[in-house]
N, C-alpha and C. Protein backbone atom coordinates (compact mmCIF):
# COMPACT_ATOMS: atom_id res chain seq x y z
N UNK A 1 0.85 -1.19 0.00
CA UNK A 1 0.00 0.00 0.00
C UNK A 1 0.89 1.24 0.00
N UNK A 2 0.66 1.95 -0.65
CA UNK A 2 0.70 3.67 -0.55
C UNK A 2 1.10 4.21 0.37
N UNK A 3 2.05 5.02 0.99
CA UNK A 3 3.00 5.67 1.59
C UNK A 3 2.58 7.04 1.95
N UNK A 4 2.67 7.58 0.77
CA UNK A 4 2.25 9.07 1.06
C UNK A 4 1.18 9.46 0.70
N UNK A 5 0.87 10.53 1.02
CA UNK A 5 -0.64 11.41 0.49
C UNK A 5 -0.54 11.41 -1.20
N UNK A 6 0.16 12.02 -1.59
CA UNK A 6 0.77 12.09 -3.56
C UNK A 6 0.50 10.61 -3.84
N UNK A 7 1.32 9.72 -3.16
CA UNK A 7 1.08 8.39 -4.01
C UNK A 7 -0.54 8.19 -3.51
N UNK A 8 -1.48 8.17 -2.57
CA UNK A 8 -2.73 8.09 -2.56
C UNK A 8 -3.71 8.36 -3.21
N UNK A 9 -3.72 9.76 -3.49
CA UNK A 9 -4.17 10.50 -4.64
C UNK A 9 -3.93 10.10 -5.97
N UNK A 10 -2.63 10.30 -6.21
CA UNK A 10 -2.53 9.49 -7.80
C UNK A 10 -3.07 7.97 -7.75
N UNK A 11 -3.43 6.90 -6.85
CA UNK A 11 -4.12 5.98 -7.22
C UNK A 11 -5.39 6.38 -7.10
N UNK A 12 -6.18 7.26 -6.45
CA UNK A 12 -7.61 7.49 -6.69
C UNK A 12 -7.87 8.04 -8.22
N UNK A 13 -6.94 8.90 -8.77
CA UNK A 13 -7.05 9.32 -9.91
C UNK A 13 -7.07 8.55 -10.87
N UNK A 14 -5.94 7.42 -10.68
CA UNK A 14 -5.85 6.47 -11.73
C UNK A 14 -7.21 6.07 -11.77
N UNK A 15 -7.70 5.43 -10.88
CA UNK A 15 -8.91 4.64 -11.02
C UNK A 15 -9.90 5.57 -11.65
N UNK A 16 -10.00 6.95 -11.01
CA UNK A 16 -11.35 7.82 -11.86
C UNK A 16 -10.86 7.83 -13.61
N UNK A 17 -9.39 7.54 -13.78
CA UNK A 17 -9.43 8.19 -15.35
C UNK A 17 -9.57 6.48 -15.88
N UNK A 18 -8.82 5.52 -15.63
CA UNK A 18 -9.29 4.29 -15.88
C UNK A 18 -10.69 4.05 -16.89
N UNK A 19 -11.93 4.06 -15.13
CA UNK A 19 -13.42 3.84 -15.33
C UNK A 19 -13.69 4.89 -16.87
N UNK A 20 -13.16 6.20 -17.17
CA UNK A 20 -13.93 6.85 -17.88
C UNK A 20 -13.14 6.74 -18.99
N UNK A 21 -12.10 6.23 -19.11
CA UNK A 21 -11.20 5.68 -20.26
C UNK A 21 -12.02 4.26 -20.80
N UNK A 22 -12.53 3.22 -20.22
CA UNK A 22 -13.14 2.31 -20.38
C UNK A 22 -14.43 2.76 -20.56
N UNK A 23 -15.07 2.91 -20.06
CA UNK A 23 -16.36 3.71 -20.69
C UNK A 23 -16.21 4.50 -21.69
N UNK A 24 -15.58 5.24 -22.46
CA UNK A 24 -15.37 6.03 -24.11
C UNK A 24 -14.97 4.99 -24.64
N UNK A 25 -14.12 4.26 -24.60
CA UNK A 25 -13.40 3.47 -25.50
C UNK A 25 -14.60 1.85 -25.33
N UNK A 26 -15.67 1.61 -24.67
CA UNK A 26 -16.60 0.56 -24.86
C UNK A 26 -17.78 0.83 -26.04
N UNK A 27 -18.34 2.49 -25.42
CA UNK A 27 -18.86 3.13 -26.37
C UNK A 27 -18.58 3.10 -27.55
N UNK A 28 -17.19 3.78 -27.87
CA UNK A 28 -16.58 3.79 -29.21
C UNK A 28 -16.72 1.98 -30.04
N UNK A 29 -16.64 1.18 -29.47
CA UNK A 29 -16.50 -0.06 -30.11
C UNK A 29 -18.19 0.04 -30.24
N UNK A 30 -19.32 0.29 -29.52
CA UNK A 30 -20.78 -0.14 -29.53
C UNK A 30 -20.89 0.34 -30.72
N UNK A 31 -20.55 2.08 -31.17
CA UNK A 31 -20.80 2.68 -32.44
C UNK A 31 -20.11 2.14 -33.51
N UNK A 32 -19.04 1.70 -33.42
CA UNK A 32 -18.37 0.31 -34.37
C UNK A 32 -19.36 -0.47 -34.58
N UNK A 33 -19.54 -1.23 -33.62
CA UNK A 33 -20.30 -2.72 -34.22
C UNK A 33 -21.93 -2.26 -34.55
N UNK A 34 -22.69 -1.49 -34.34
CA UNK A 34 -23.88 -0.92 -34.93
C UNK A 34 -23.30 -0.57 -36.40
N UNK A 35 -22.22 0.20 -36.37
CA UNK A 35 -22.06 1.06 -37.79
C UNK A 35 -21.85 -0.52 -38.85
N UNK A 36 -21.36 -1.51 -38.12
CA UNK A 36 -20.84 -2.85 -39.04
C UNK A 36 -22.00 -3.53 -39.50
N UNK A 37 -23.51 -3.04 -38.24
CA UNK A 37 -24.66 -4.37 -38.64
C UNK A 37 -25.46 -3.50 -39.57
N UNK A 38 -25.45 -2.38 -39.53
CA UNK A 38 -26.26 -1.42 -40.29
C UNK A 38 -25.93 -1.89 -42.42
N UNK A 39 -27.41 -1.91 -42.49
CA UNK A 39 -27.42 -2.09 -44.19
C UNK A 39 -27.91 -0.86 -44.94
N UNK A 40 -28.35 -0.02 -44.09
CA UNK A 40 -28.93 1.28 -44.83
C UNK A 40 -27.76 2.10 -45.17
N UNK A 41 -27.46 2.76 -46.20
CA UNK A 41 -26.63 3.61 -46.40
C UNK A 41 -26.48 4.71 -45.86
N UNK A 42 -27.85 5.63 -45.79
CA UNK A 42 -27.76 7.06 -44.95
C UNK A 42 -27.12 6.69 -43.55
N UNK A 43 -27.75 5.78 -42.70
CA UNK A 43 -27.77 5.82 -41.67
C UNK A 43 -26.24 5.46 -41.53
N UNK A 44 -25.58 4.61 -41.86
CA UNK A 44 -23.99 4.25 -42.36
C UNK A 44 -23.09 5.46 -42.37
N UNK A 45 -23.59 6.39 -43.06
CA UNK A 45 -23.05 7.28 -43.02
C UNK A 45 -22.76 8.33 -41.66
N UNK A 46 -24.33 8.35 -41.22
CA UNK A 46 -24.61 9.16 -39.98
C UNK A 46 -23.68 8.17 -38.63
N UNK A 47 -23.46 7.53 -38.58
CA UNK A 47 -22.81 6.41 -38.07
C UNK A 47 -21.55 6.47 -37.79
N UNK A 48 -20.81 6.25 -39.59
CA UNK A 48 -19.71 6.84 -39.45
C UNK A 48 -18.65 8.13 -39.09
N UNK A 49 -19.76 8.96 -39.28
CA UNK A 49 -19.27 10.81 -38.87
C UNK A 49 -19.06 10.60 -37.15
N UNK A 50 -20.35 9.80 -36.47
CA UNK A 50 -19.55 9.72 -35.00
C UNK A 50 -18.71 9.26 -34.91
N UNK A 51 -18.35 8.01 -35.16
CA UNK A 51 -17.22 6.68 -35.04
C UNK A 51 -16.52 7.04 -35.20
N UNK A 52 -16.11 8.44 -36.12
CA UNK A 52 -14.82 8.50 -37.11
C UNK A 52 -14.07 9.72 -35.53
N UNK A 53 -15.20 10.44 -35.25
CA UNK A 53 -15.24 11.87 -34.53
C UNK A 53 -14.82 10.70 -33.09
N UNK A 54 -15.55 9.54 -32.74
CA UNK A 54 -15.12 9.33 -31.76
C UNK A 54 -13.46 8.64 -31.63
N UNK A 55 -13.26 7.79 -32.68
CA UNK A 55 -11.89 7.25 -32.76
C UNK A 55 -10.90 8.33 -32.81
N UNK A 56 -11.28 9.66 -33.41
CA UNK A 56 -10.00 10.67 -33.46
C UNK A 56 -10.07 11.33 -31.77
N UNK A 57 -11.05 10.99 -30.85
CA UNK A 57 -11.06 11.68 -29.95
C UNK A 57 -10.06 11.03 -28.73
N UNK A 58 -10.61 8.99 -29.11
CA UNK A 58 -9.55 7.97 -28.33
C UNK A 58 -8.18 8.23 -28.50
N UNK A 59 -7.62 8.51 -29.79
CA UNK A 59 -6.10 8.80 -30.19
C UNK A 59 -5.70 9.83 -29.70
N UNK A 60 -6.17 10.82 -29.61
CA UNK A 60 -5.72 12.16 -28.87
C UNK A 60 -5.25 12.00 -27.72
N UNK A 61 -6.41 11.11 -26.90
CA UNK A 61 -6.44 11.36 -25.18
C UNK A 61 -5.27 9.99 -24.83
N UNK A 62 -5.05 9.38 -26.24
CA UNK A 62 -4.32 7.76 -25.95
C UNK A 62 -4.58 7.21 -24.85
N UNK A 63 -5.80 6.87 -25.37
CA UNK A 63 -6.55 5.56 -24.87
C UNK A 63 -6.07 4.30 -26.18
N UNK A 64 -6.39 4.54 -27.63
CA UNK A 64 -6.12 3.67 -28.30
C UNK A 64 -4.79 4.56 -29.23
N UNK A 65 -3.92 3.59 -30.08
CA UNK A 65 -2.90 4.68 -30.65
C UNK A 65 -3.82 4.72 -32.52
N UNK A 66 -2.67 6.19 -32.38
CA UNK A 66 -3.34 7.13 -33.50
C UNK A 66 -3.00 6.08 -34.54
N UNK A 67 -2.55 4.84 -35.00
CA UNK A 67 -2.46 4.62 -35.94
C UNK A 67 -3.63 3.42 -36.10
N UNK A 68 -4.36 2.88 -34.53
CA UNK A 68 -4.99 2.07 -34.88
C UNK A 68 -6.23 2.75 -35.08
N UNK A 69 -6.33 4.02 -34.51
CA UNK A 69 -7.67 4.79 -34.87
C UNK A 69 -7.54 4.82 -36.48
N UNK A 70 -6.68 5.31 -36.96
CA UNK A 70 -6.59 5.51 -38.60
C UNK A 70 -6.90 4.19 -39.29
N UNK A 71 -6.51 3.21 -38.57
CA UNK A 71 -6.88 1.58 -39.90
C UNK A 71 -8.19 1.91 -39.72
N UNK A 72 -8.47 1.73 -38.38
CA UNK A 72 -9.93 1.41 -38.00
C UNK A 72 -11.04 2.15 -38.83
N UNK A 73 -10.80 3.43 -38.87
CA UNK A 73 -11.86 4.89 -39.87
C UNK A 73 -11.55 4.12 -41.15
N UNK A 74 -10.79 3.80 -41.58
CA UNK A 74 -9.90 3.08 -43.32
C UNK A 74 -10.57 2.12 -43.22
N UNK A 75 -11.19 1.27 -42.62
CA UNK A 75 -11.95 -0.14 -43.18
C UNK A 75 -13.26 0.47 -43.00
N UNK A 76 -13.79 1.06 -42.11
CA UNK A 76 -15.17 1.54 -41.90
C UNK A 76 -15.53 2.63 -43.08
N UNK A 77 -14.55 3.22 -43.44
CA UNK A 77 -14.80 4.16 -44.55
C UNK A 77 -15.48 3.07 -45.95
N UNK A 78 -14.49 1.89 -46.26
CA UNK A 78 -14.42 1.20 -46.65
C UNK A 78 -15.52 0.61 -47.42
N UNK A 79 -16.22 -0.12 -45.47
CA UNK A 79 -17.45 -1.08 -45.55
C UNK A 79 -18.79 -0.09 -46.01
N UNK A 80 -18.38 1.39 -45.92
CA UNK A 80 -19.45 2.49 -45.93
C UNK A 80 -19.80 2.54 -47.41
N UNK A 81 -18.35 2.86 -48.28
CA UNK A 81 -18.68 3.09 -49.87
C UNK A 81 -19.18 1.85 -50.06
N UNK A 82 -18.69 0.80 -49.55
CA UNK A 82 -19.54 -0.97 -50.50
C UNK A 82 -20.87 -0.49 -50.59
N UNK A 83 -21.58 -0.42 -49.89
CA UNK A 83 -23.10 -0.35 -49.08
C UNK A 83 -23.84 0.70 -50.79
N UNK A 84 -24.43 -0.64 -50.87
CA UNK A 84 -25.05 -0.14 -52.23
C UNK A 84 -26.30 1.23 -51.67
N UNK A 85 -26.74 2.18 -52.15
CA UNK A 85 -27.56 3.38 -52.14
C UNK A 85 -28.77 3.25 -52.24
């Protein structure tokens, strides 16, 4: 256990940024896998503008790295143009 007041604190913190690091980045995958089951095109689209807005938001704060946010938008962009109109 923890020693000082500083090291105490920085483990309460860890844990608050943790929980809300895991919670954006669960989210972010839910709007993934909706944007993957979706067959409508509009809505695909509307889909992707979050997903894309939320993956550039995970890379910033590095929760996930900026290069796997970038494949990730690159196949979803992808599965978006297939999606006949």
């Amino acid at each position: 256990m923890a020693n000082h007041k500083s090291a105490l604190k920085r483990i309460r913190s860890n844990d608050k940024k943790r929980v809300l690091n895991r919670y954006q980045a669960k989210s972010t995958r839910t709007v993934v896998k909706r944007l993957r089951a979706t067959n409508d095109k509009n809505e695909a689209v509307e889909l992707f503008k979050t997903a894309s807005s939320m993956l550039d938001r995970l890379a910033k704060k590095n929760i996930i790295h900026k290069n796997k946010a970038a494949n990730n938008k690159s196949k979803l962009a992808k599965f978006v143009n297939a999606l006949a109109a």
